[in-house]
Protein backbone atom coordinates (compact mmCIF):
# COMPACT_ATOMS: atom_id res chain seq x y z
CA UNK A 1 0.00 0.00 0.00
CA UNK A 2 1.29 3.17 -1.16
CA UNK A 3 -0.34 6.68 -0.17
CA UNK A 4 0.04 10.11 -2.03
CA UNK A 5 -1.10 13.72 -1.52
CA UNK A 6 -2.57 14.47 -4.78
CA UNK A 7 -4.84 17.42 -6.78
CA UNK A 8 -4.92 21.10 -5.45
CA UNK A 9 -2.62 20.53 -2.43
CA UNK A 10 0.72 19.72 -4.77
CA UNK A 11 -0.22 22.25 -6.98
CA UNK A 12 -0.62 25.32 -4.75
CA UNK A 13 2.49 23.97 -2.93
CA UNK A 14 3.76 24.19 -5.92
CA UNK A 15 2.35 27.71 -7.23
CA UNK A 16 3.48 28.98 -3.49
CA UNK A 17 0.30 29.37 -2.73
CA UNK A 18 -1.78 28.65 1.12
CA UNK A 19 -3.05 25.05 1.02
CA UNK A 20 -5.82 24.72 3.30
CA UNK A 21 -6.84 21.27 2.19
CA UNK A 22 -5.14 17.96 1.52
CA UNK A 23 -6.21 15.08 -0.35
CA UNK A 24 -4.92 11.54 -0.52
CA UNK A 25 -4.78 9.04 -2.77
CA UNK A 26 -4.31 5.13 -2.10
CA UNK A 27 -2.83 2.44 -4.35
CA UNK A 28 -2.77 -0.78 -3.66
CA UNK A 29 -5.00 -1.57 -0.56
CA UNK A 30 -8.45 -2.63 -0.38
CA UNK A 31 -11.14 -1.01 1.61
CA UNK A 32 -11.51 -3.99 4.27
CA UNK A 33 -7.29 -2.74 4.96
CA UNK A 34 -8.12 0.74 5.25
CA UNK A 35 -11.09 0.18 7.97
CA UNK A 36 -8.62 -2.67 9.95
CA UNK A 37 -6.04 0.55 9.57
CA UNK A 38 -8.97 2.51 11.87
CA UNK A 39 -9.97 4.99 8.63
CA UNK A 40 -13.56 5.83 8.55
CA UNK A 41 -15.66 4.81 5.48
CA UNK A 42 -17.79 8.35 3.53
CA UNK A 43 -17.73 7.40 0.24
CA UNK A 44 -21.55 6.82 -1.46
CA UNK A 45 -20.36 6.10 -5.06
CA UNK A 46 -16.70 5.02 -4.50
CA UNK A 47 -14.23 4.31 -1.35
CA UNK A 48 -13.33 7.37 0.29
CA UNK A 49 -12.10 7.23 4.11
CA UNK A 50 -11.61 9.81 6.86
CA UNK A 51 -8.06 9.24 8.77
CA UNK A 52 -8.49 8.42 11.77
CA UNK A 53 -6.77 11.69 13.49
CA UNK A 54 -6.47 14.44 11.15
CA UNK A 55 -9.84 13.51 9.56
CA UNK A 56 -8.51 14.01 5.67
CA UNK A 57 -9.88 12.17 3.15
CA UNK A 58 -8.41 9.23 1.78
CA UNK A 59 -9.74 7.77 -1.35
CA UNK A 60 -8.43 4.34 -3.40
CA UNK A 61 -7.19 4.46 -6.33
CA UNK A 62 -10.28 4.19 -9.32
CA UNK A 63 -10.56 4.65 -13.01
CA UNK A 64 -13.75 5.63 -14.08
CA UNK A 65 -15.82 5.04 -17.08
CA UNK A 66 -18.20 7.20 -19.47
CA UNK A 67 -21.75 5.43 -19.06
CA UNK A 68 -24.20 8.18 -19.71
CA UNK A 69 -24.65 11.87 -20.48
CA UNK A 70 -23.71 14.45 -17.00
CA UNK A 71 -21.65 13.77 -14.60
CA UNK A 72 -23.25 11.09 -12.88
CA UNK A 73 -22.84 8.78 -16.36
CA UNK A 74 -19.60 6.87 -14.75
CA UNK A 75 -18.89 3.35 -14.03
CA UNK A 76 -16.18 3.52 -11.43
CA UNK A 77 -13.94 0.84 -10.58
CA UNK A 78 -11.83 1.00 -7.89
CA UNK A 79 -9.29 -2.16 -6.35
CA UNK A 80 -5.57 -2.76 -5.80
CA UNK A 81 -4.54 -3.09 -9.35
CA UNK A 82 -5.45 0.21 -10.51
CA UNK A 83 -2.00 2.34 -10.49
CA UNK A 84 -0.91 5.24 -9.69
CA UNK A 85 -0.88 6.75 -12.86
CA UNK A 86 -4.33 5.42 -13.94
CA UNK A 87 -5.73 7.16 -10.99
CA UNK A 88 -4.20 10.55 -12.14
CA UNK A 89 -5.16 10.41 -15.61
CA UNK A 90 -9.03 10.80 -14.77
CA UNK A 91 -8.35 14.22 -13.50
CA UNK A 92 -9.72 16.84 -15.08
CA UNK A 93 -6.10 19.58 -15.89
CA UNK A 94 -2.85 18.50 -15.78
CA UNK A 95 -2.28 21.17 -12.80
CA UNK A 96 -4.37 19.17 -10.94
CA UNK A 97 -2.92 15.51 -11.77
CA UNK A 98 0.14 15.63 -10.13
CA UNK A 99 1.13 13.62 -6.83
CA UNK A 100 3.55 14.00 -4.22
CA UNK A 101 4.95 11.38 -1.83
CA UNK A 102 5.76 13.65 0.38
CA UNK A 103 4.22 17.28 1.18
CA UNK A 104 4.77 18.53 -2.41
CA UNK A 105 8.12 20.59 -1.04
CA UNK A 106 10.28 18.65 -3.16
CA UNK A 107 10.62 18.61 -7.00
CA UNK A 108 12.26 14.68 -6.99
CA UNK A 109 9.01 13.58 -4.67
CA UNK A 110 6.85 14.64 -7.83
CA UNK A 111 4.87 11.83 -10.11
CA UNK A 112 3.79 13.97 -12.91
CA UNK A 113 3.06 12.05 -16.23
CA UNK A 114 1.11 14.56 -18.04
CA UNK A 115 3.20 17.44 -17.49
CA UNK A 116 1.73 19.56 -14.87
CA UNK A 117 4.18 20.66 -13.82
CA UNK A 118 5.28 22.46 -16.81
CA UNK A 119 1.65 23.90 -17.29
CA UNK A 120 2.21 25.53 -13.94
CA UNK A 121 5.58 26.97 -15.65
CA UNK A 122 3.99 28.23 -18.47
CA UNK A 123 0.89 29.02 -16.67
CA UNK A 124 -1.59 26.91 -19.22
CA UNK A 125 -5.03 25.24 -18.44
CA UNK A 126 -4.77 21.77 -20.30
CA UNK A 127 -6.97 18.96 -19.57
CA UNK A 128 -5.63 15.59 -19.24
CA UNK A 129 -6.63 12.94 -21.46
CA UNK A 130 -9.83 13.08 -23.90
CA UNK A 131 -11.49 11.26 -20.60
CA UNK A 132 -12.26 15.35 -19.84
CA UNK A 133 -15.10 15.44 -22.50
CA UNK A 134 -16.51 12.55 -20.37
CA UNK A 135 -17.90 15.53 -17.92
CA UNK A 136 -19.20 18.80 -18.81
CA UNK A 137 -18.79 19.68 -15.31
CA UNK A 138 -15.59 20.49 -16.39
CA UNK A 139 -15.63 23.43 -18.55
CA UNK A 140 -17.31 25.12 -15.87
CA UNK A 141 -13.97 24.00 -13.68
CA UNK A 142 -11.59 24.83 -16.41
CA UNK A 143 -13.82 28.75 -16.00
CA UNK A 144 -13.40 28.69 -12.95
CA UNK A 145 -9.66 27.92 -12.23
CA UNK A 146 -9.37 30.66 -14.87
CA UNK A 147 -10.84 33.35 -12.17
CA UNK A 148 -8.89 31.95 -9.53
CA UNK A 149 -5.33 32.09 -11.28
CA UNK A 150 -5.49 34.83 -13.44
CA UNK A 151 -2.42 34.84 -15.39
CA UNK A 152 -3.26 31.00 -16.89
CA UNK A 153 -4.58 30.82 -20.30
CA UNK A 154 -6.50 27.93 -21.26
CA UNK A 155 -4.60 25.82 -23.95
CA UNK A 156 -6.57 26.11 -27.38
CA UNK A 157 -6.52 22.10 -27.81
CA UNK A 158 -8.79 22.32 -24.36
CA UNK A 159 -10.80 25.33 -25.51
CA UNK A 160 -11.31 23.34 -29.12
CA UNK A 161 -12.35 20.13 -26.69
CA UNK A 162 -14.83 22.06 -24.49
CA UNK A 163 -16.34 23.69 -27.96
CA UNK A 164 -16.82 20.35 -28.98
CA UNK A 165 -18.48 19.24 -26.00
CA UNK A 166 -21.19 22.25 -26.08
CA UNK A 167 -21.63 21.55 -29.81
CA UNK A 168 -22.49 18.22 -29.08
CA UNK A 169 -24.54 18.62 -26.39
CA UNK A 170 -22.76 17.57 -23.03
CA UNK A 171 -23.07 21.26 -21.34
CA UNK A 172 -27.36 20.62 -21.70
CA UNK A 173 -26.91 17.86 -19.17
CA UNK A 174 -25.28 20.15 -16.14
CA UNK A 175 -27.48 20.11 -12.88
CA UNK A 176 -29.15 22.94 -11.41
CA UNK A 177 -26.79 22.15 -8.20
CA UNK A 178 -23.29 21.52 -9.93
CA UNK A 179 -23.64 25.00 -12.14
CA UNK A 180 -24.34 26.99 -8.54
CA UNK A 181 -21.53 25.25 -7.05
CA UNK A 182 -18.77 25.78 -9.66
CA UNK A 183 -21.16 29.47 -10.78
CA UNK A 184 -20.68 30.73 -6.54
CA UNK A 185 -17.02 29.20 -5.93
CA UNK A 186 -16.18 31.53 -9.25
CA UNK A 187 -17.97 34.25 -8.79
CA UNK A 188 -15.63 34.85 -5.35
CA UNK A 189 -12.24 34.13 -7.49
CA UNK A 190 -9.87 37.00 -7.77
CA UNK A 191 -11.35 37.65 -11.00
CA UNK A 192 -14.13 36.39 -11.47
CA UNK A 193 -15.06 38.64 -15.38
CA UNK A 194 -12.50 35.33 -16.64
CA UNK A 195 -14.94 32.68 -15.92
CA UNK A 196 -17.68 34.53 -18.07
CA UNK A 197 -15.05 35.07 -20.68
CA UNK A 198 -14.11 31.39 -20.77
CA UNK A 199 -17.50 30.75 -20.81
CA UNK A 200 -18.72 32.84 -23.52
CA UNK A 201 -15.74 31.54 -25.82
CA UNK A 202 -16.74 27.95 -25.85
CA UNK A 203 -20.15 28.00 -25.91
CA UNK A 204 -21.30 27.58 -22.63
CA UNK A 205 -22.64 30.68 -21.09
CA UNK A 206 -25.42 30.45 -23.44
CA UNK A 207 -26.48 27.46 -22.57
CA UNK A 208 -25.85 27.72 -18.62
CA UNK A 209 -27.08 31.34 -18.55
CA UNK A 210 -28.90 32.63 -21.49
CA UNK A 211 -29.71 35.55 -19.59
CA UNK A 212 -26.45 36.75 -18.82
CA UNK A 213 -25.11 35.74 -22.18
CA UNK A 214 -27.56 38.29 -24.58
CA UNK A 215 -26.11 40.94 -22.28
CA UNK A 216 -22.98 41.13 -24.94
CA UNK A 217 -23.38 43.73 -28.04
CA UNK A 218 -26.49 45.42 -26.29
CA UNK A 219 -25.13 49.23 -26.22
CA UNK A 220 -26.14 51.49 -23.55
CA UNK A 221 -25.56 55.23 -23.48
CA UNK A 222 -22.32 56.27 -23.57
CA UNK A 223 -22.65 59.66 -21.23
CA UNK A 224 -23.40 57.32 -18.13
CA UNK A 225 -21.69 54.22 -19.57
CA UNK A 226 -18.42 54.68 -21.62
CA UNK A 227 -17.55 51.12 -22.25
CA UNK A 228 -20.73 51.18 -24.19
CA UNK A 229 -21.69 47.67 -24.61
CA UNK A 230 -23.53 45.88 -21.31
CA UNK A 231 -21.56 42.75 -20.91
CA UNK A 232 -18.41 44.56 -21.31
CA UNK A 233 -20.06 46.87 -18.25
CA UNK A 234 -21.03 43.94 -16.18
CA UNK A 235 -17.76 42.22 -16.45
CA UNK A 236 -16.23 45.62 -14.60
CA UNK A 237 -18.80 45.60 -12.29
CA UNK A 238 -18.14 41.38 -11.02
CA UNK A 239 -14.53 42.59 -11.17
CA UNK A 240 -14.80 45.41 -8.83
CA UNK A 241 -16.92 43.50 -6.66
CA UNK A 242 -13.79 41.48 -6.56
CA UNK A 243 -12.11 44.27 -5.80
CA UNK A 244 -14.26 45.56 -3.16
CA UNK A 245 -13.71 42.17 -1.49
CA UNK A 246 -17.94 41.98 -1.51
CA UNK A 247 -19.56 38.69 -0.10
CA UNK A 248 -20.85 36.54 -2.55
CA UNK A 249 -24.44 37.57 -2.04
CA UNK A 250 -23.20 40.81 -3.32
CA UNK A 251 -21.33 39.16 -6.53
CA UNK A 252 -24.41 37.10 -7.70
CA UNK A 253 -26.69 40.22 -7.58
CA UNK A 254 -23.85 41.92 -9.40
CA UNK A 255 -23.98 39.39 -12.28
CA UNK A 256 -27.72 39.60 -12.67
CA UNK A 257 -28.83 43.23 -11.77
CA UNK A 258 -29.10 44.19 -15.36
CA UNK A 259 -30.65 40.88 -16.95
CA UNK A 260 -33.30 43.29 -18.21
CA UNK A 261 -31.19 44.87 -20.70
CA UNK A 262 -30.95 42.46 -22.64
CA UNK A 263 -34.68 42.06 -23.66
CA UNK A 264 -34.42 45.82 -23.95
CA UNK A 265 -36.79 46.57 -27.71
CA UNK A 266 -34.68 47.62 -30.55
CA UNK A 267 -36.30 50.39 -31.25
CA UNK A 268 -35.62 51.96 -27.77
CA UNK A 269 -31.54 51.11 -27.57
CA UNK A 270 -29.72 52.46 -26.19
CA UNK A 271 -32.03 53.61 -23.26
CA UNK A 272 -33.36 50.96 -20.90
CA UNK A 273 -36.62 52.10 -19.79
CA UNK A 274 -37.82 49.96 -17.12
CA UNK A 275 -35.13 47.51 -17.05
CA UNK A 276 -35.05 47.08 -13.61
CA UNK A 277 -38.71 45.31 -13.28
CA UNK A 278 -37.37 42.88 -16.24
CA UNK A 279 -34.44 42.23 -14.62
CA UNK A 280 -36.38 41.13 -11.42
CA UNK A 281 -38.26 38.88 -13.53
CA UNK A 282 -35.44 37.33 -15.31
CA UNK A 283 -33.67 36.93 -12.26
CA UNK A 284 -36.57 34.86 -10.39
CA UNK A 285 -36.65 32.38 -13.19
CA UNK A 286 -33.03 31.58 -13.57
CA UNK A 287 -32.95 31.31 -9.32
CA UNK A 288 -35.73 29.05 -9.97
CA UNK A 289 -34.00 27.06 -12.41
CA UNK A 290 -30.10 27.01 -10.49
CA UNK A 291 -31.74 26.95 -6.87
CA UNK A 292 -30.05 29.25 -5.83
CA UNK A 293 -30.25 30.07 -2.25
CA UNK A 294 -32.78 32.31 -0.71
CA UNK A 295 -29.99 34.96 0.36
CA UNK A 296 -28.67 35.60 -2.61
CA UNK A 297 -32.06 35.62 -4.68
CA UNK A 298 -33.39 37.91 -2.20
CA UNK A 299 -30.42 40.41 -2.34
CA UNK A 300 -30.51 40.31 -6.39
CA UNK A 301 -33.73 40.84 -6.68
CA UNK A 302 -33.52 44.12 -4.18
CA UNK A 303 -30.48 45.33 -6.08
CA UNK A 304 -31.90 44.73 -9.90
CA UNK A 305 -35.42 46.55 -8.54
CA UNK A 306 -34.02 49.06 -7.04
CA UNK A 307 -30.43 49.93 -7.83
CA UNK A 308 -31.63 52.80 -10.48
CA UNK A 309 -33.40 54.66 -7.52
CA UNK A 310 -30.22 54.19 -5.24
CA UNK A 311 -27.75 55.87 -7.98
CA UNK A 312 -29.88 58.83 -7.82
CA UNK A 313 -30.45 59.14 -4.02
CA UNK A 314 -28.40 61.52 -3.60
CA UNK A 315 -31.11 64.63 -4.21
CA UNK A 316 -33.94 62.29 -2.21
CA UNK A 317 -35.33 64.57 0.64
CA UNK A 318 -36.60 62.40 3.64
CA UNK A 319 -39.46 60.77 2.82
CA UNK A 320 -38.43 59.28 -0.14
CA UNK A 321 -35.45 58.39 1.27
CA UNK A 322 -37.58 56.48 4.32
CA UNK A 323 -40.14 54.76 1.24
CA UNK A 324 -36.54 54.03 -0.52
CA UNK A 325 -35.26 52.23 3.14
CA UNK A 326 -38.98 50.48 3.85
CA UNK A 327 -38.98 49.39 0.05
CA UNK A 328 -35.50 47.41 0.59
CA UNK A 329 -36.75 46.27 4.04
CA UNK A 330 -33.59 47.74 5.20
CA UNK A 331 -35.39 48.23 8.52
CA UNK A 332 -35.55 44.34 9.23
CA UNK A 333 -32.84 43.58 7.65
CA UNK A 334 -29.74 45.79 7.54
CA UNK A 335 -27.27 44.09 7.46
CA UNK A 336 -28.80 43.06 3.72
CA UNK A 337 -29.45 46.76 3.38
CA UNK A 338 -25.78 47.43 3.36
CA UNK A 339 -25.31 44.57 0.75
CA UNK A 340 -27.66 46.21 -1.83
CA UNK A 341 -25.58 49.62 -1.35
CA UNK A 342 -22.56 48.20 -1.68
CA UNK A 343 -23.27 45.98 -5.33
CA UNK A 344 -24.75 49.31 -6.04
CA UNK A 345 -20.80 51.15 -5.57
CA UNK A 346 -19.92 48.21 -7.40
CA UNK A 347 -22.42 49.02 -10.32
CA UNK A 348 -21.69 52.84 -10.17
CA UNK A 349 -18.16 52.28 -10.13
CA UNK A 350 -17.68 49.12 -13.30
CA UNK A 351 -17.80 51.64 -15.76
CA UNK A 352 -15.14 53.08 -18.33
CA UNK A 353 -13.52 56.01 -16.08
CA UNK A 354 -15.40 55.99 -12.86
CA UNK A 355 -13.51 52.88 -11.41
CA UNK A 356 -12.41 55.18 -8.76
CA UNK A 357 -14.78 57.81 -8.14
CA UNK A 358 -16.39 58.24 -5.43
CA UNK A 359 -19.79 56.64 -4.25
CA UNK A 360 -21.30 59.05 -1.43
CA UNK A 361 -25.07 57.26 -2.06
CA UNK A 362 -24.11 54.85 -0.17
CA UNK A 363 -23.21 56.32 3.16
CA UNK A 364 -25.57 58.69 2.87
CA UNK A 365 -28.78 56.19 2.45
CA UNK A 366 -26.60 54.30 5.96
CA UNK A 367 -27.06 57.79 7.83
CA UNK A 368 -30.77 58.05 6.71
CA UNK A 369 -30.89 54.04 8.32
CA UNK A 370 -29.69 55.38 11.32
CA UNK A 371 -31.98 58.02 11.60
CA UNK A 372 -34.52 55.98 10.97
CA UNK A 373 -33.75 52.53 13.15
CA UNK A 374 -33.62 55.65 16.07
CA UNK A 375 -36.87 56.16 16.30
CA UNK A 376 -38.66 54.20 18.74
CA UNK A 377 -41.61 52.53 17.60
CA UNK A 378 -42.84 51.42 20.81
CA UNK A 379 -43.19 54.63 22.22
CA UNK A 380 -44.92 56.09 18.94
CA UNK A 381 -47.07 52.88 19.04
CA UNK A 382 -48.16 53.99 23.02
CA UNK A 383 -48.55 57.62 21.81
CA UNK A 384 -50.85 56.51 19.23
CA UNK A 385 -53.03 53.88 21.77
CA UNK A 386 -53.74 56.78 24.03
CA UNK A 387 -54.86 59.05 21.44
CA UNK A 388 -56.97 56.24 20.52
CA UNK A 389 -55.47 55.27 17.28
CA UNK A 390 -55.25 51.98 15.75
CA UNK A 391 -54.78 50.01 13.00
CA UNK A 392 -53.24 51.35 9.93
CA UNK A 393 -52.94 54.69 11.37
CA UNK A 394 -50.23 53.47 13.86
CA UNK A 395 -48.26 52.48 10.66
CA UNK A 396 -48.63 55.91 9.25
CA UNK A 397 -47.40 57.61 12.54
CA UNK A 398 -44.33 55.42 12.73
CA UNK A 399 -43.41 56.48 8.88
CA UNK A 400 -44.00 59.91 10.07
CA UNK A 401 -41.41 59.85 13.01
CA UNK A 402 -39.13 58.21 10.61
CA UNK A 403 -39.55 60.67 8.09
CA UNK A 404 -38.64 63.54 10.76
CA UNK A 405 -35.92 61.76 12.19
CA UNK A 406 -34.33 61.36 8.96
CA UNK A 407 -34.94 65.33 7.85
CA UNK A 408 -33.52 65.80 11.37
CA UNK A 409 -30.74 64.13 11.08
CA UNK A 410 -27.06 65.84 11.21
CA UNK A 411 -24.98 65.46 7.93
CA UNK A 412 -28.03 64.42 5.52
CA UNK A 413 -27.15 66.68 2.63
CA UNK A 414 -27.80 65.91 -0.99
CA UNK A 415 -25.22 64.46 -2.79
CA UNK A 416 -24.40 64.00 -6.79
CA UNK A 417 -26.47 61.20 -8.08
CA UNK A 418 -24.33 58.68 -9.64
């Protein structure tokens, strides 16, 4: 029996990069040797074991073979015979098929029969063997490990492979849950505009997200977008989220705040009147259709409804800037609230020029928050049962006190819309 660290730990070893994770590969055993050894059996659809201390997977050597359309079309086979090497070539990048026999440190330790090592060198995305058109699951890797290490290029036999396997139909078979999982981890790479682009080039993004992909070649106007063209501007704005280090309930309503645009009428280009209602709309049927979770759909659809009457806040007295707050439910919820203004600075700022202008809306609608969260209801709400009011009317004199408290408030001047 023969054990190796294998996959993402040797390569960011490699790369000098943090490895957080380590996984293990074993040739040679059987799994009745690894549970007599004290490791825990996890694996559902091969034999993966939890070491008994540290807790880190350990999984036998397998080859696996095509079946079926998706990702769940494999036969797997896994037993003592299968080596080393067979193991490795089922990997998805050569980056990722390299093993180490010790913790990756050492350059002589290194089994590397496809060259990884190299790719790191020359900082190339190549797949493996042909065995990577097996699982369209893949492209969407090979998009996102373009996000996470930004200077890689993917090599253009892989790109001509993952063309192929859209043309042919493979990328229709992706689940709802393995598109949010690869579509969130890349969304909070580095840079996450690459995964779009990688997308977009082989045919993907059009099949994954329709929505997003129609957003390319739409033109918007130039005085309040420079870069012109609407995917161009939403690629800036997922990359300043980046930059902005935002949450990734602020990236995924950054990718689909301006769906809408892109079933703007011809006739009406390049204004987008009323965009923000279609984007909502968009946006609940592709949530629908990824499942994505409730945080994030609830934040997009805030941001895509609402991020047009944020921008021009600035000139709001206080009682639209109270309907504005109640409208987000920023009162119940602000830590959301804050969320929404900030993938709004990331909208105001993705554009051609304005990358580091200033954003003033957004503390300004936080101070009009706190004016309003310092009103206190209950004592309104007492006020209003001795005077005999009920009902709706004890909603009306809470908006009131909010409204003065936020006209009251120190500091609350208008600022330049965005």
């Amino acid at each position: 029996m023969q054990i190796y660290m294998v996959g993402g730990a040797v390569r960011d070893k490699l790369l000098g990069r943090p490895v957080n994770d380590h996984d293990w590969v074993v040739v040679g055993a059987t799994p009745r040797q690894m549970i007599d050894l004290g490791y825990l059996p996890v694996g559902r659809d091969f034999p993966v074991f939890l070491h008994p201390e540290t807790r880190e997977e350990y999984a036998l050597a397998r080859t696996e073979r095509k079946s079926g359309r998706g990702y769940r079309g494999f036969v797997v086979q896994s037993s003592p015979d299968v080596t080393l090497e067979e193991d490795l070539s089922r990997r998805d990048l050569t980056i990722n098929a390299i093993a180490s026999s010790t913790d990756g440190s050492s350059a002589e330790a290194l089994f590397d029969p496809y060259g990884g090592a190299r790719d790191l060198e020359q900082r190339v995305l190549r797949h493996v063997t042909d065995a990577f058109h097996d699982d369209p699951v893949r492209i969407l890797r090979v998009a996102r490990f373009a996000a996470r290490f930004t200077d890689f290029s993917v090599a253009p036999e892989t790109m001509a492979l993952m063309r192929s396997m859209v043309a042919h139909g493979e990328a229709d078979h992706l689940v709802a849950e393995r598109v949010w999982q690869e579509l969130s981890r890349g969304l909070t790479e580095e840079q996450p505009s690459r995964m779009f682009e990688v997308l977009r080039a082989c045919g993907a993004l059009a099949v994954v997200l329709p929505e997003v992909d129609r957003l390319w070649g739409v033109p918007q106007r130039a005085e309040y977008h420079p870069e012109v063209d609407t995917g161009v501007h939403l690629m800036m704005v997922l990359d300043m989220a980046a930059r902005l280090q935002a949450p990734l309930t602020v990236r995924f309503a950054c990718l689909v705040h301006d769906l809408g645009k892109g079933t703007t009428p011809a006739d009406m280009l390049p204004r987008h009147i009323g965009h923000e209602q279609r984007s909502a709309k968009l946006l609940q049927g592709l949530c629908e259709r990824l499942r994505v979770p409730t945080e994030c759909r609830e934040t997009a659809d805030v941001v895509a409804r609402e991020h047009g009457n944020i921008h021009r806040s600035g000139d709001l007295g206080a009682a639209a800037l109270v309907r504005l707050i109640e409208r987000c439910d920023g009162i119940r919820k602000p830590a959301r609230f804050d969320d929404i203004l900030l993938a709004c600075e990331c909208d105001a700022r993705g554009r051609l020029g304005f990358e580091e202008a200033p954003y003033p809306q957004r503390q300004r609608l936080r101070e009009a928050l706190l004016a309003v969260q310092s009103v206190a209801t209950s004592v309104v709400a007492a006020r209003a049962a001795e005077s005999g009011v009920t009902g709706q009317k004890v909603g009306e004199m809470i908006h009131a006190a909010r409204v003065q408290a936020v006209a009251a408030w120190p500091g609350l001047v208008p600022v330049p819309s965005a």
